[in-house]
Structure formats: structure tokens, C-alpha cells
Protein backbone atom coordinates (compact mmCIF):
# COMPACT_ATOMS: atom_id res chain seq x y z
CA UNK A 1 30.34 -59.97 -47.06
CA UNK A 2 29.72 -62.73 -44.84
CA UNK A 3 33.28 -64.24 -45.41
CA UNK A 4 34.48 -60.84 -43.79
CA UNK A 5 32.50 -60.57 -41.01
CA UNK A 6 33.96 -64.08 -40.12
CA UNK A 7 37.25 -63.31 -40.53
CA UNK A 8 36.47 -60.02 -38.13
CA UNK A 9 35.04 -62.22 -35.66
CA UNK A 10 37.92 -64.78 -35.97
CA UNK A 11 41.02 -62.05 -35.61
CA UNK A 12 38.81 -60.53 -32.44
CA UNK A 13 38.49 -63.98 -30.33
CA UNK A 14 42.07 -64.33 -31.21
CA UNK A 15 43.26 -61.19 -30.13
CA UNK A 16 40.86 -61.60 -26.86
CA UNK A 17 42.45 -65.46 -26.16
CA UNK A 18 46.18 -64.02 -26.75
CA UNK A 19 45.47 -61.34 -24.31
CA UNK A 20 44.20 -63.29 -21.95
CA UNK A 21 46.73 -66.12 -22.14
CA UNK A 22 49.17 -63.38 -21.07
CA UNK A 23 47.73 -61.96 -18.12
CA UNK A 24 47.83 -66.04 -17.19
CA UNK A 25 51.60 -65.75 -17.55
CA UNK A 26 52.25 -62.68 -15.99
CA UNK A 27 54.72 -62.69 -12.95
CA UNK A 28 53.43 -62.83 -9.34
CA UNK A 29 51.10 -65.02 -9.83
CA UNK A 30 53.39 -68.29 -9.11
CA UNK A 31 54.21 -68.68 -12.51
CA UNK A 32 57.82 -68.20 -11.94
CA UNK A 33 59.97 -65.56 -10.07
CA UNK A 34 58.78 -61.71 -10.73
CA UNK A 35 61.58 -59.48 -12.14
CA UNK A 36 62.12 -56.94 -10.36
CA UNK A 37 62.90 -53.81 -12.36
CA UNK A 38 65.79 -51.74 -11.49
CA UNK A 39 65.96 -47.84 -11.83
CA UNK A 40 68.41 -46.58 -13.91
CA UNK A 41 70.74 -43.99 -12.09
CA UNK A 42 70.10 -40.44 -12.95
CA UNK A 43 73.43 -38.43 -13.90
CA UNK A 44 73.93 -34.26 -13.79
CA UNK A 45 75.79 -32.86 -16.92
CA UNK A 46 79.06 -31.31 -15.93
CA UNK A 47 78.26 -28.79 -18.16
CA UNK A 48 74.75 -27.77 -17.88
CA UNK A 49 73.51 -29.72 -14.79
CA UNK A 50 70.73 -31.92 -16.60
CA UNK A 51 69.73 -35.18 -14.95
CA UNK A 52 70.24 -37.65 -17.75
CA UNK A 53 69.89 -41.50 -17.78
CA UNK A 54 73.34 -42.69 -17.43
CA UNK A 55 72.52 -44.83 -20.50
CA UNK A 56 71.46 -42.10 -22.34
CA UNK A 57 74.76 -40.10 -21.51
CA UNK A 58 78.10 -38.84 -23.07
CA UNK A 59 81.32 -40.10 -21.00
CA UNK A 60 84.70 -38.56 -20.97
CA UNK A 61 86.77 -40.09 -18.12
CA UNK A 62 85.30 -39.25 -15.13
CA UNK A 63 83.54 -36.68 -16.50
CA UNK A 64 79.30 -37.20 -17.11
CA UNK A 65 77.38 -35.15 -20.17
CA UNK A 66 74.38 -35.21 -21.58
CA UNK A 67 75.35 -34.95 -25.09
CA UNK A 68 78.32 -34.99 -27.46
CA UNK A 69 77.81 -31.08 -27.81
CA UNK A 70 78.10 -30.97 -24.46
CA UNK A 71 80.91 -32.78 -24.10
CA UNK A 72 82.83 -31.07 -26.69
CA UNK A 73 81.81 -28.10 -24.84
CA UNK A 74 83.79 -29.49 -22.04
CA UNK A 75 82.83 -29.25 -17.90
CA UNK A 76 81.85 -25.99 -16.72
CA UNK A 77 84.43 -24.39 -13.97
CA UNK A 78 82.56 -23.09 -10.58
């Protein structure tokens, strides 16, 4: 029982060094140059309208959907 509780206490102060070794590295704090995080361009469907990640999207030529059903579908006409 006591072998346990050591190895509880042992993973914990790990854990709690790790974490804090982290926030030590973490950028802005002239460590190195922060990254700066760039937000991924939003995209309507041509067929339904959606906003979609344009990662997350279907291309066909110039054409933008939000899924391969969608895209089989094909562009909606106005």
C-alpha cells in the first residue's frame, strides 16, 4: 500500500513539473518568436450556402461545396 501511494505521489510532482516546464516555454515570453495563428478562410457552398472551412471543403473548378453530396448535386442556379 505504501509502494502505491509513492508511486501516486511520484506521477503527480511529475505531471505538476511537466506542466510547469511548459508554461516556461510558452511563446511571448522571449523564449523565441510567438506564432501567430492564421484564420482559415470561411467558404459558402454553391449549393446550399454553408460557410465551410476551405480545408474542410469539396472543390470542383471554381466551384466551392461543402461536401461530395453536394458537389455531385452540382451549384444551385439563381
Amino acid at each position: 500500500m505504501r509502494n502505491l501511494l509513492l508511486f501516486i505521489l511520484v506521477v503527480i510532482v511529475v505531471w505538476w513539473a511537466r506542466r510547469a516546464l511548459q508554461k516556461l516555454r510558452a511563446p511571448g515570453r522571449g523564449n523565441g518568436p510567438a506564432r501567430e495563428q492564421v484564420p482559415e478562410r470561411m467558404l459558402a457552398c454553391d449549393h446550399c450556402g454553408v460557410l465551410v472551412p476551405e480545408s474542410e471543403g469539396v472543390r470542383e473548378g471554381d466551384a466551392f461545396f461543402c461536401s461530395e453530396a453536394h458537389r455531385q448535386l452540382g451549384a444551385r442556379r439563381p
